[in-house]
Protein backbone atom coordinates (compact mmCIF):
# COMPACT_ATOMS: atom_id res chain seq x y z
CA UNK A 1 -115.41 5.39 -23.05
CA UNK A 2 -113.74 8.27 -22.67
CA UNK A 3 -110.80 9.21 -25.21
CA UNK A 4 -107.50 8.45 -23.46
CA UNK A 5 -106.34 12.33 -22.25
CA UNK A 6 -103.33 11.59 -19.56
CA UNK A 7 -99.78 10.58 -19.99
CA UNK A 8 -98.02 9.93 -16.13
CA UNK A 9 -94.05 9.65 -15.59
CA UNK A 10 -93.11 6.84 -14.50
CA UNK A 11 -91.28 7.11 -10.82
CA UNK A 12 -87.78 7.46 -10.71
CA UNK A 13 -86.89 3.84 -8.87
CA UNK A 14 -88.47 2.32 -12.14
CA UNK A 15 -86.32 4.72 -14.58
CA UNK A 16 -82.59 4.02 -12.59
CA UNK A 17 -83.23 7.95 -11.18
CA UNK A 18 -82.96 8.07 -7.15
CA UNK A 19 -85.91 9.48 -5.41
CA UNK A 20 -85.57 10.54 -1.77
CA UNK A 21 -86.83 8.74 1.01
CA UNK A 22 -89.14 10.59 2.65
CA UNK A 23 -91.02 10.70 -0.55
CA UNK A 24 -91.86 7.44 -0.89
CA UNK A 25 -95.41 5.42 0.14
CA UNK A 26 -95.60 4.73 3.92
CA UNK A 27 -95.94 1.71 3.36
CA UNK A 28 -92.44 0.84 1.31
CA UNK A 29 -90.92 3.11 3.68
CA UNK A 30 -91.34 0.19 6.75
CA UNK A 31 -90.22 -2.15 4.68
CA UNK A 32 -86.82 -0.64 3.78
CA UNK A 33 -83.74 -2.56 5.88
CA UNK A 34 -82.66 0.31 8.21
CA UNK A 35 -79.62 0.92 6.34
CA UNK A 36 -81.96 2.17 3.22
CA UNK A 37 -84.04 4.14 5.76
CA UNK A 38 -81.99 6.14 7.23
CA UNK A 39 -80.41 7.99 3.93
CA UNK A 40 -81.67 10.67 2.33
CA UNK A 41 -82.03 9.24 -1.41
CA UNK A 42 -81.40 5.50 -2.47
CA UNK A 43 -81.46 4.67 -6.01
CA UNK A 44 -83.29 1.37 -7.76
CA UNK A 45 -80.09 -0.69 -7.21
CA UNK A 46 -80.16 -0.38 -3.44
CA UNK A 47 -82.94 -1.97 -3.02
CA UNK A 48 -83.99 -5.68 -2.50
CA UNK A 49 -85.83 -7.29 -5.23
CA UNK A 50 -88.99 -7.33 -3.57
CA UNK A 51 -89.44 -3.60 -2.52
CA UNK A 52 -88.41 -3.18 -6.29
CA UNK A 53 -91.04 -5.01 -7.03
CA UNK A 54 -93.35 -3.31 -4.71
CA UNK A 55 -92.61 0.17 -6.76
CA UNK A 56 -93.58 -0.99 -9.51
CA UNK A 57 -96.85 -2.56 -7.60
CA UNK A 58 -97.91 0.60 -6.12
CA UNK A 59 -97.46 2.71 -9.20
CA UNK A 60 -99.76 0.67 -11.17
CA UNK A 61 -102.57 0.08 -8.29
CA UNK A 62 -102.20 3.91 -8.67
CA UNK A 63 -103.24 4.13 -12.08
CA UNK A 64 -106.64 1.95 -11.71
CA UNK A 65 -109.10 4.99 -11.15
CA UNK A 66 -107.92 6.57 -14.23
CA UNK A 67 -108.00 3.15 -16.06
CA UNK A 68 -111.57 2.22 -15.44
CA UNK A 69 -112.41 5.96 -16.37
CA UNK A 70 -110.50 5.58 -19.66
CA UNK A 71 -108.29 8.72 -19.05
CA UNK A 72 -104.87 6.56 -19.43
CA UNK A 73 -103.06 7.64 -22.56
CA UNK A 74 -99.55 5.91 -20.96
CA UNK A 75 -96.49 5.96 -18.85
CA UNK A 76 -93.68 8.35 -19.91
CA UNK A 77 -90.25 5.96 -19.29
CA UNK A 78 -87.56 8.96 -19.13
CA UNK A 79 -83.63 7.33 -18.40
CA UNK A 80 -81.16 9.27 -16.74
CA UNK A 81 -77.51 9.92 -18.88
CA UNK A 82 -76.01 6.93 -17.65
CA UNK A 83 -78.45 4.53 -18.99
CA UNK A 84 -76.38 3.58 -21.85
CA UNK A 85 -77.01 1.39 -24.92
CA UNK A 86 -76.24 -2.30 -23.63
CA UNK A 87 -77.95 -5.38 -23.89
CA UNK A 88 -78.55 -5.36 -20.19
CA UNK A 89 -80.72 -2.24 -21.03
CA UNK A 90 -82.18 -3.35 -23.99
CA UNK A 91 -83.86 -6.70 -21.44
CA UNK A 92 -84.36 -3.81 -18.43
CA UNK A 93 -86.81 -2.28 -21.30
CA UNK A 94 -88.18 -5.34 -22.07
CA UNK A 95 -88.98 -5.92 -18.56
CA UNK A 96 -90.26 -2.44 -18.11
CA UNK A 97 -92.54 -3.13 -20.97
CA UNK A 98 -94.07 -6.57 -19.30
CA UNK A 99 -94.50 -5.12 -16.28
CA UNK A 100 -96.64 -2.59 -17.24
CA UNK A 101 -98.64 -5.43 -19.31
CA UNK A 102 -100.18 -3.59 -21.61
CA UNK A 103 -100.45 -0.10 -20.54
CA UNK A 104 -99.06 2.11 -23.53
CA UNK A 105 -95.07 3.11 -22.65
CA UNK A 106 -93.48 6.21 -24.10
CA UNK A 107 -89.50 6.18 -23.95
CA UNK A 108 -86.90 9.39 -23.45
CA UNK A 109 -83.40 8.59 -23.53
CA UNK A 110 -80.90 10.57 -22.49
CA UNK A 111 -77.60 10.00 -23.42
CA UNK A 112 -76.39 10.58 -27.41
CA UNK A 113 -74.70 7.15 -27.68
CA UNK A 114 -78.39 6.03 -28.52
CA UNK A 115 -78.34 8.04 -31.70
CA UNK A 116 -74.41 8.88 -32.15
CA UNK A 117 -74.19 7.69 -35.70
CA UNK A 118 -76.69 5.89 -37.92
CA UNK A 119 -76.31 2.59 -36.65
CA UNK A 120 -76.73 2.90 -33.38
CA UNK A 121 -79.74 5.05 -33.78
CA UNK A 122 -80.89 2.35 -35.91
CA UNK A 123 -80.53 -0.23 -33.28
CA UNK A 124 -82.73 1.76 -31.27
CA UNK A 125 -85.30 2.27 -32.93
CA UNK A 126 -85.49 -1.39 -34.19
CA UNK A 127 -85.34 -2.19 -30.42
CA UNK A 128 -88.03 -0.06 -29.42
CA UNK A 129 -90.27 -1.03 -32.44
CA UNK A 130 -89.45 -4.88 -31.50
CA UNK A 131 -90.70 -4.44 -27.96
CA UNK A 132 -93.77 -2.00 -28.63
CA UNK A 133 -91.84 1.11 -27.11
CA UNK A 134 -93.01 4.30 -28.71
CA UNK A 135 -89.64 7.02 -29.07
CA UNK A 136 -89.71 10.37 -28.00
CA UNK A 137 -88.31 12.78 -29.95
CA UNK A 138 -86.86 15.36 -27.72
CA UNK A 139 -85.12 18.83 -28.53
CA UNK A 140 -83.16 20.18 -26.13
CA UNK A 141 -79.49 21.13 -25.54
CA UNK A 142 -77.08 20.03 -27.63
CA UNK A 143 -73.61 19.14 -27.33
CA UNK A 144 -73.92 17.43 -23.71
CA UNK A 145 -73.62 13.80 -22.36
CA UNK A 146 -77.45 14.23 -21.85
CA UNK A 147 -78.17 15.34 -25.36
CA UNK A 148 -79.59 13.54 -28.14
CA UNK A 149 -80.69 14.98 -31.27
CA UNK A 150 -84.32 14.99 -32.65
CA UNK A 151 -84.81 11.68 -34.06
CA UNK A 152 -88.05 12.31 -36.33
CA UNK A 153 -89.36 8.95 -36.12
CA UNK A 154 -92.34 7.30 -34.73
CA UNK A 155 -92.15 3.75 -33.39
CA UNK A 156 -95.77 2.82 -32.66
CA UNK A 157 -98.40 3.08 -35.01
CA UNK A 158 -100.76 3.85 -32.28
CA UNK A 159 -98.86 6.92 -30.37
CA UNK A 160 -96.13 9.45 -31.28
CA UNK A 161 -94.53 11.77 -29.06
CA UNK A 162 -92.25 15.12 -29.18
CA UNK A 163 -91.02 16.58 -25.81
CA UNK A 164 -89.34 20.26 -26.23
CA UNK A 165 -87.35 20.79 -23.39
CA UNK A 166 -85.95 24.16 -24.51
CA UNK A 167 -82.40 25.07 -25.25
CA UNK A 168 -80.63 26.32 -22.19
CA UNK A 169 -77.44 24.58 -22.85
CA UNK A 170 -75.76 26.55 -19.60
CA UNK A 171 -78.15 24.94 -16.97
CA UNK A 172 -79.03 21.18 -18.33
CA UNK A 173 -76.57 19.54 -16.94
CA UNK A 174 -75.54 21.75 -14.28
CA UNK A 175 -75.15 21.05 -10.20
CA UNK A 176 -77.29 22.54 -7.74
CA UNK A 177 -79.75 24.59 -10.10
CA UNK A 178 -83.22 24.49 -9.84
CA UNK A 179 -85.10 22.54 -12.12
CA UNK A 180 -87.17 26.03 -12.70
CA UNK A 181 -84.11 27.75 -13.99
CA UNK A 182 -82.56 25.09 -15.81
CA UNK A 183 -85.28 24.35 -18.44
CA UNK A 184 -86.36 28.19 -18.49
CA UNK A 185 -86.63 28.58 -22.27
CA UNK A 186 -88.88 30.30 -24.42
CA UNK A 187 -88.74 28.95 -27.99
CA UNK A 188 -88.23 31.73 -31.07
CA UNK A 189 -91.37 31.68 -33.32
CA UNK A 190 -88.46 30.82 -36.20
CA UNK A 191 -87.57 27.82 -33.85
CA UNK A 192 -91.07 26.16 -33.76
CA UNK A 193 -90.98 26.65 -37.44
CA UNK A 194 -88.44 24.32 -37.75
CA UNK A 195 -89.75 21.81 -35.41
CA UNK A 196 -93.55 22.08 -37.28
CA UNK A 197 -93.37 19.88 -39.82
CA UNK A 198 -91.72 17.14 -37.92
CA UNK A 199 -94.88 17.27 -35.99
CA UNK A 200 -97.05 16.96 -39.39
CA UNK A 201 -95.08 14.06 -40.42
CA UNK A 202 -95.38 12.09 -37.23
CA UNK A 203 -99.34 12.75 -37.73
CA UNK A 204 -99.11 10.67 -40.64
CA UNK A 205 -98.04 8.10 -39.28
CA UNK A 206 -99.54 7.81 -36.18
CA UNK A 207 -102.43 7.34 -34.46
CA UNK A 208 -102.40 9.98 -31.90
CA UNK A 209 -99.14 12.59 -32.04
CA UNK A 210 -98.46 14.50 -28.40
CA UNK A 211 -96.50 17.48 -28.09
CA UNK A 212 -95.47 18.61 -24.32
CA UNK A 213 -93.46 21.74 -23.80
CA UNK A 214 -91.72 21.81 -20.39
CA UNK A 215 -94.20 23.50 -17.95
CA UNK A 216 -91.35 24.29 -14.68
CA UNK A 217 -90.85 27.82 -15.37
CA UNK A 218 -94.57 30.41 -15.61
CA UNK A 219 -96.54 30.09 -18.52
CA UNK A 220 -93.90 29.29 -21.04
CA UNK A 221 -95.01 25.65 -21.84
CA UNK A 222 -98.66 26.86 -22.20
CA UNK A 223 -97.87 29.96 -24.03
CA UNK A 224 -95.64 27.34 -26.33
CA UNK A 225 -98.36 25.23 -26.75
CA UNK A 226 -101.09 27.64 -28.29
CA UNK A 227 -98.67 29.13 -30.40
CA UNK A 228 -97.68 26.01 -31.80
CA UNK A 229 -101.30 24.88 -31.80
CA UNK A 230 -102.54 28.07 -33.97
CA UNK A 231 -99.16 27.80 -36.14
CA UNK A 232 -100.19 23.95 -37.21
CA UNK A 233 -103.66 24.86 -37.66
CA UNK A 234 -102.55 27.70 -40.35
């Protein structure tokens, strides 16, 4: 079969992100109680168990053609800031993880109490290692509610993952800018230097090691991406 070649985010009902209405499949749009229907965005938690359950449904019927091709790498699980390090998290992972029974699951967090000191970012890493969760190690902003430092560290033996968001500290967690402005960064040759061999060491430790750039704003992320491709290969 084919070598695995696409990794999918998951939708934001299944993450705790709201999604608008008018976005959603027909068919869970019928079955929302009218209250639901009628606003412009509803988040995971205002909806009944069974159109939860639906979400998750119609994602993964969704993902069967690429499946039986053999193009699935995995589903990209990225939290919102308020998803905060509590047991009740820790079993909404687990669950996450069931539910997609068996289909590799890559996680982003975004809040720093995950990786505030050394025990915490301990505990998560244990955590996602006990449940088969691989970490993404993100660079981005620091500083922020939303920002968590680059944890080199690769959780599945199968998969590692890096996600460089770029820098912008002004726009990341800012109201009412467009997502094309606010991760508009093009990274400093001296920058991917730094973030090179952290790359290399995943390698050795994994399987298969992605690296996405943010793609919202031109060609940055592909221009990124080729650069950082030709700087490994040297």
């Amino acid at each position: 079969p084919t070598e695995p070649s696409l990794h999918l985010k998951a939708h934001a009902l299944m993450t705790g992100q709201p999604t608008e209405v008018a976005r959603l499949p027909e068919a869970l749009i019928e079955e929302l109680p009218s209250g639901l229907a009628e606003k412009k965005r509803i988040y995971d938690k205002d909806l009944p168990l069974e159109l939860y359950d639906a979400v998750w449904t119609h994602f993964i019927d969704a993902l069967e053609p690429l499946r039986e091709q053999g193009k699935l790498g995995g589903i990209l699980l990225q939290y919102p800031r308020w998803f905060l390090p509590t047991p009740a998290n820790k079993d909404l992972l687990a669950e996450s993880a069931a539910r997609l029974a068996g289909i590799p699951a890559t996680v982003e967090l975004r809040n720093h109490l995950w990786f505030n000191t050394p025990t915490s970012t301990g505990w998560t890493l244990d955590m996602l290692r006990d449940l088969g969760l691989t970490h993404v190690m993100v660079d981005g902003p620091q500083g922020l509610d939303s920002s968590v430092p680059l944890v080199p560290a690769v959780t599945t033996p199968a998969l590692a993952m890096m996600r460089l968001h770029g820098r912008r500290g002004a726009t990341w967690e800012a109201a009412r800018v467009p997502t094309v402005e606010r991760y508009r960064y093009l990274y400093a040759p001296e920058q991917l230097a730094l973030v090179g061999p952290l790359i290399e060491s995943a390698a050795t430790e994994a399987t298969r090691t992605i690296v996405f750039f943010n793609n919202c704003y031109g060609n940055y992320g592909a221009t990124k991406a080729r650069d950082t491709g030709a700087m490994l290969s040297r």
